[in-house]
Protein backbone atom coordinates (compact mmCIF):
# COMPACT_ATOMS: atom_id res chain seq x y z
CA UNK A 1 0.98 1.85 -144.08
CA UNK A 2 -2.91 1.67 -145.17
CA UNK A 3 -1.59 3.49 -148.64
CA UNK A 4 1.33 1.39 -149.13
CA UNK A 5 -0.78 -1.62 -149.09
CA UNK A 6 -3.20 -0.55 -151.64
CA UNK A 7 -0.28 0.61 -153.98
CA UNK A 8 0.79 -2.52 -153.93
CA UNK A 9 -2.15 -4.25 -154.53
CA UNK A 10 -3.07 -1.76 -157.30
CA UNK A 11 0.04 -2.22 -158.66
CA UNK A 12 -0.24 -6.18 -158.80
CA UNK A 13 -3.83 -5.71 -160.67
CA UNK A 14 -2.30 -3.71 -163.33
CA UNK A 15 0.77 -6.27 -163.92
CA UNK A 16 -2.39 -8.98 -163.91
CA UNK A 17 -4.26 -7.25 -166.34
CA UNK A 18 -1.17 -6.63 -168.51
CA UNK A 19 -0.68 -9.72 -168.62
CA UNK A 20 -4.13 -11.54 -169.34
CA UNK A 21 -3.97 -8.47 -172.05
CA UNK A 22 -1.05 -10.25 -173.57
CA UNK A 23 -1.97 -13.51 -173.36
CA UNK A 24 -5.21 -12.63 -175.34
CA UNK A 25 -3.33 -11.07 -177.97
CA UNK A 26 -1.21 -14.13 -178.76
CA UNK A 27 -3.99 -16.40 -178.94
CA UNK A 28 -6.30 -14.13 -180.92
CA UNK A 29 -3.66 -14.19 -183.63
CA UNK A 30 -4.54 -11.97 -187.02
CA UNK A 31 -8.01 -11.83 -186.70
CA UNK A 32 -7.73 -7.76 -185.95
CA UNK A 33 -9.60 -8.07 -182.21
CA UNK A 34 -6.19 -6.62 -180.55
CA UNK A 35 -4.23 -5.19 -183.39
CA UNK A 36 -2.31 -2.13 -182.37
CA UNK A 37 -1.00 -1.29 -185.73
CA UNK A 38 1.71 -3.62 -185.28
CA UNK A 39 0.89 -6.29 -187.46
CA UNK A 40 -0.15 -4.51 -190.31
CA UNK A 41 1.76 -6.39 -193.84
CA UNK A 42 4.46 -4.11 -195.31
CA UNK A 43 3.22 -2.84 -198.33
CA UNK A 44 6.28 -2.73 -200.08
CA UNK A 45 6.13 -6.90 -200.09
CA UNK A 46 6.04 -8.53 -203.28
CA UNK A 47 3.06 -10.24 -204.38
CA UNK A 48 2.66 -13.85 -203.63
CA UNK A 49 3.66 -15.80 -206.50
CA UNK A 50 1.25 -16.76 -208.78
CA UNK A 51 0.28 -19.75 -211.26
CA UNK A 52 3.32 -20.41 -213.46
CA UNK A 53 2.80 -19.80 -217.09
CA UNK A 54 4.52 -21.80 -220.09
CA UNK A 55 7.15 -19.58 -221.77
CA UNK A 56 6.96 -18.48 -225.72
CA UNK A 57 10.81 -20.18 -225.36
CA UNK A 58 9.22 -23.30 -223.71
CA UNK A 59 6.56 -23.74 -226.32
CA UNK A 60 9.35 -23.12 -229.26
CA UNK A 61 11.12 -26.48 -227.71
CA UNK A 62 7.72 -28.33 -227.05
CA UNK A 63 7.57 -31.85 -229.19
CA UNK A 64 4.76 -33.98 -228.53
CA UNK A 65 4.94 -37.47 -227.31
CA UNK A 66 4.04 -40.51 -229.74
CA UNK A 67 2.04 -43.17 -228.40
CA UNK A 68 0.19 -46.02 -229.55
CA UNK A 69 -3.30 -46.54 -229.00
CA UNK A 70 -4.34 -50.21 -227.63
CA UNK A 71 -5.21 -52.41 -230.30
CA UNK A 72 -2.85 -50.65 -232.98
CA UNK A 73 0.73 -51.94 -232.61
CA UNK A 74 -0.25 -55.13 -234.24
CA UNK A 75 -1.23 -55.99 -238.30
CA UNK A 76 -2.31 -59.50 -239.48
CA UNK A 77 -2.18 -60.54 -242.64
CA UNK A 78 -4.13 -63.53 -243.54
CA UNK A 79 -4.52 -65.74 -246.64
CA UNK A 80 -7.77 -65.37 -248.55
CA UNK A 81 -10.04 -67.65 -250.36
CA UNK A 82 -11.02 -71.57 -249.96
CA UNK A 83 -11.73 -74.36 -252.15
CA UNK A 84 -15.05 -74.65 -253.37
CA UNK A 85 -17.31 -76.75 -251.21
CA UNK A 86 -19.03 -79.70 -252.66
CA UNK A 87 -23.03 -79.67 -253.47
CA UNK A 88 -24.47 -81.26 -250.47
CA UNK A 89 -26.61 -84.48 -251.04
CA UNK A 90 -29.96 -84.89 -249.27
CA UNK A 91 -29.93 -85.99 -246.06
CA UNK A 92 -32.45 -86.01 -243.14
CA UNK A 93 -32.00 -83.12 -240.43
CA UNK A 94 -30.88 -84.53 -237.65
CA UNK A 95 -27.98 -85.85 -239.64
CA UNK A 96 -27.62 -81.97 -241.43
CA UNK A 97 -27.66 -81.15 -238.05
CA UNK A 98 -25.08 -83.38 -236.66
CA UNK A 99 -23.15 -82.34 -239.41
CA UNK A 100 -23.36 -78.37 -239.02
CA UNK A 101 -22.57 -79.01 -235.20
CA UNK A 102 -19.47 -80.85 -236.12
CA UNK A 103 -17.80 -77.97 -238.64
CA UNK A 104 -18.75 -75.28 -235.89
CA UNK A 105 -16.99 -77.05 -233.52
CA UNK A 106 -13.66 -77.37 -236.51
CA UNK A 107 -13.57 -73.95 -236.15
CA UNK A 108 -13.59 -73.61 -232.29
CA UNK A 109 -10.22 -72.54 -230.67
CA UNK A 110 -9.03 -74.26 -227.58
CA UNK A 111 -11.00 -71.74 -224.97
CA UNK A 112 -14.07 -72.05 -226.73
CA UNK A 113 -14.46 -69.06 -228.32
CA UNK A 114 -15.39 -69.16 -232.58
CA UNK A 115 -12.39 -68.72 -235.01
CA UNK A 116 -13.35 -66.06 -237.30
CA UNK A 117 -12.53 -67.73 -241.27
CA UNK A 118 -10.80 -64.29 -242.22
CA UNK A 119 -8.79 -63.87 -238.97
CA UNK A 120 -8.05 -67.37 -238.37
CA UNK A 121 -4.36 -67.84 -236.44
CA UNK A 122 -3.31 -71.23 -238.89
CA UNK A 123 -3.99 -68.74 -242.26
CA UNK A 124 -1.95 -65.81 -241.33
CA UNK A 125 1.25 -65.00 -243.85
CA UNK A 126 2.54 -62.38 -242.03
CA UNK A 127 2.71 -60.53 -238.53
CA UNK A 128 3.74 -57.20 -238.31
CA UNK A 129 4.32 -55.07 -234.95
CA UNK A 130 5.53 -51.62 -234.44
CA UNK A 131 8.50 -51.95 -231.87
CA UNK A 132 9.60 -48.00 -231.80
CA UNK A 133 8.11 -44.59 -232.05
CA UNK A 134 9.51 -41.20 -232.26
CA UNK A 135 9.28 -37.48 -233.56
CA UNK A 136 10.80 -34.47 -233.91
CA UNK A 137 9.29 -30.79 -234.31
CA UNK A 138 10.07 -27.20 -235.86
CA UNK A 139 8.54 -24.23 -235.50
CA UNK A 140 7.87 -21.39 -237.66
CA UNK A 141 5.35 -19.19 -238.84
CA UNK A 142 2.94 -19.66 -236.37
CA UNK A 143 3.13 -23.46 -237.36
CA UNK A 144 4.56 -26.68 -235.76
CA UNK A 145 5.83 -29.34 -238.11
CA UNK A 146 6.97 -32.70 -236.73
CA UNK A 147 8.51 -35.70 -238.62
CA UNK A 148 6.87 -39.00 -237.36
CA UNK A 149 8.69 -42.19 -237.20
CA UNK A 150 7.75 -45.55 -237.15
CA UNK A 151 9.95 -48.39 -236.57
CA UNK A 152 8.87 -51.96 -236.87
CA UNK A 153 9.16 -55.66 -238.06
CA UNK A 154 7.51 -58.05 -240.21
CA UNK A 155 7.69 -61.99 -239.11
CA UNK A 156 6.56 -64.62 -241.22
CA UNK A 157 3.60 -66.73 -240.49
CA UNK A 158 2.45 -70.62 -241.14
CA UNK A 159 1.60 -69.78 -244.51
CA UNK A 160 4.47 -67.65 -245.73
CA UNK A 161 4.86 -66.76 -249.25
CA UNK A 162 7.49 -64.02 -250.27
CA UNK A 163 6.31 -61.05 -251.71
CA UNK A 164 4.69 -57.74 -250.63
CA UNK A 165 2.93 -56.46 -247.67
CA UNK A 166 0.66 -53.55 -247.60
CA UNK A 167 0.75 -52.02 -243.93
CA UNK A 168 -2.61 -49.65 -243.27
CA UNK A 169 -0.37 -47.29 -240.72
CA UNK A 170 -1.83 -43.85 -239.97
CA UNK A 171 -0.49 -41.21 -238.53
CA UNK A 172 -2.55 -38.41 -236.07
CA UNK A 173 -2.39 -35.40 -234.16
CA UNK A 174 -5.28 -34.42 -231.79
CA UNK A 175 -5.76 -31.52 -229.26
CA UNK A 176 -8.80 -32.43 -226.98
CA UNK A 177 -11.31 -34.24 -229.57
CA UNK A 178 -10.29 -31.73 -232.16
CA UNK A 179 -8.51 -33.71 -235.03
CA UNK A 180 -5.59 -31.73 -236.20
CA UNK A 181 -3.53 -33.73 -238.63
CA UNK A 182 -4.76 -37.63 -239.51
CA UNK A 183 -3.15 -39.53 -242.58
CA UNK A 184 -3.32 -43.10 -243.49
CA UNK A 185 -0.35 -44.98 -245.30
CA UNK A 186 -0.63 -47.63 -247.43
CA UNK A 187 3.14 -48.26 -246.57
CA UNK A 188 4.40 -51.45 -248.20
CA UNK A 189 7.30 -54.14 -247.30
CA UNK A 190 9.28 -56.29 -249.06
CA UNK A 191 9.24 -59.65 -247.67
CA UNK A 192 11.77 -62.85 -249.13
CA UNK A 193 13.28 -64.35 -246.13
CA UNK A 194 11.20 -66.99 -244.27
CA UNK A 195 13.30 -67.66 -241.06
CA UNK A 196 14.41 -64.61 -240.18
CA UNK A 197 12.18 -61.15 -239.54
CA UNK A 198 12.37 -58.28 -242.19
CA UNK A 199 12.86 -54.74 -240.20
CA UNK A 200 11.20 -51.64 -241.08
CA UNK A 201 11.11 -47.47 -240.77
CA UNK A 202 8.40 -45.45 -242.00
CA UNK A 203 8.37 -41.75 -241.80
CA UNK A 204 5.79 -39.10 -242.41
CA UNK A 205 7.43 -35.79 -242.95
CA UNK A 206 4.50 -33.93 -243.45
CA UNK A 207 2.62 -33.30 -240.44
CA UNK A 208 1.67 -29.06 -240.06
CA UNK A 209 -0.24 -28.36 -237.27
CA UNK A 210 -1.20 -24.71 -235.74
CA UNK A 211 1.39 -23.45 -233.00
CA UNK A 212 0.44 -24.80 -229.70
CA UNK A 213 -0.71 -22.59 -226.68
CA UNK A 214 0.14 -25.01 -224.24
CA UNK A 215 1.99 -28.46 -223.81
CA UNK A 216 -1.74 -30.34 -224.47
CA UNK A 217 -1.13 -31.97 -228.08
CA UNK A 218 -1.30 -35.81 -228.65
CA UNK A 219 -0.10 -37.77 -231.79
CA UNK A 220 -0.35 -41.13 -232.54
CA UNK A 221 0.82 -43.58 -234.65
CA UNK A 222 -0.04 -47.36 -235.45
CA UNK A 223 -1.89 -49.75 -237.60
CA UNK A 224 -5.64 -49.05 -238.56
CA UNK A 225 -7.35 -51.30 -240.12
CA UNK A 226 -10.77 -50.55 -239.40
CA UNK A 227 -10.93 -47.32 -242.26
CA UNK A 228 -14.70 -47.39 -243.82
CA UNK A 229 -14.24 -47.24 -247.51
CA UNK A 230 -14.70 -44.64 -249.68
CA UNK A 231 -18.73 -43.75 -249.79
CA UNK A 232 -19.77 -43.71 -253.52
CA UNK A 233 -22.33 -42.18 -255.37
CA UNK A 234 -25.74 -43.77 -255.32
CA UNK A 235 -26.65 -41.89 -257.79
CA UNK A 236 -24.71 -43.00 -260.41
CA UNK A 237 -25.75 -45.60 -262.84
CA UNK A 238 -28.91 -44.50 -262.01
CA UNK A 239 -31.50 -43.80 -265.23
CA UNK A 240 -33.89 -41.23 -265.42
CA UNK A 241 -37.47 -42.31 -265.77
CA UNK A 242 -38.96 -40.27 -269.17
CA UNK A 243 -41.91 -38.96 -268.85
CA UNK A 244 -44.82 -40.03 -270.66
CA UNK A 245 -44.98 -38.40 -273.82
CA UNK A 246 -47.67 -35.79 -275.02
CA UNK A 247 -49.40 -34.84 -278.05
């Protein structure tokens, strides 16, 4: 009887032990404290997937987008000149004072802020805006060569006069800061009608830019009115000093 009781009890250790065994390996997981062998990865698995990479045929169909930059969808064109201001007489300065007070304030708009005499809203002849962009792209010899479009309007302002307007539109194509393709069009419109606004489509065919390695190009299109002109040679028109003559 003695040995059947300590069977037993030896017995119910071992199923205790099994099972504390057990419940330590779920909880210890992969970390290899109680690994048997039996959760050792198949090594006929496939790899996990990796980063996905553009396709040659994805970069054969990539175009890319046209946007405008802020400040160029707009173009101004204002009338030039003024008559001749008379020869002021004498006066004391508080009344030249009074006086210069009074014109800056003419040429104050209605929040306060100075009119600029070239860009002033009452003197503008035209307004253009572009209303539409697009593009399309080939590719071939280790080239990509888009067609930009440009579609647009020109309304007539308070001091409309029919004739031609010179639009300043330019045309880009940047990766990063690295300037691939940048053009500026001296694109002109014919203007007659005064109550109605004359539509527009320019189109530069001839943008070539290196084949893209990824989908990270950015053109652009709009007015620019802000190109420095041409530098020119300070040198010219210069003369030569001679030097002093010897016997």
């Amino acid at each position: 009887m003695a040995f059947y009781s300590v069977n037993r009890r030896f017995v119910a250790g071992l199923a205790l032990t099994g099972f504390m065994l057990a419940a330590a390996g779920c909880q210890s997981g992969d970390n290899g404290i109680l690994d048997f062998g039996l959760t050792k990865k198949d090594p006929t698995a496939p790899p996990p997937p990796q980063d996905p990479k553009i396709l040659a045929s994805q970069l054969q169909a990539y175009c890319p987008k046209v946007t405008l930059r802020e400040g160029t969808a707009y173009f101004n064109t204002y009338a030039r000149g003024t008559a001749a201001k008379p020869r002021k007489k004498k006066v004391d300065a508080t009344a030249e004072a009074e006086a210069d007070a009074a014109a800056a304030a003419a040429q104050t708009a209605p929040n306060g802020q100075p009119i600029d005499p070239d860009h002033d809203p009452s003197k503008i002849i035209y307004q253009a805006s572009v209303t539409d962009v697009t593009r399309d792209c080939t590719h071939a010899n280790g080239q990509m060569s888009m067609k930009i479009a440009v579609a647009g309007k020109v309304v007539p302002g308070p001091l409309f006069t029919p004739g031609t307007i010179t639009m300043p539109i330019r045309i880009a194509v940047q990766h990063g800061d690295e300037v691939l393709y940048s053009q500026l069009h001296p694109y002109q419109v014919q203007v007659t009608d005064p109550s109605a606004a004359t539509q527009f489509v320019f189109v530069d065919s001839n943008v070539v830019v290196p084949e893209p390695t990824a989908r990270d190009y950015q053109a652009y299109a709009g007015y620019d009115e802000n190109t420095p002109a041409a530098a020119t040679d300070k040198s010219k028109g210069k003369r030569k000093k001679r030097a002093p003559a010897t016997n």
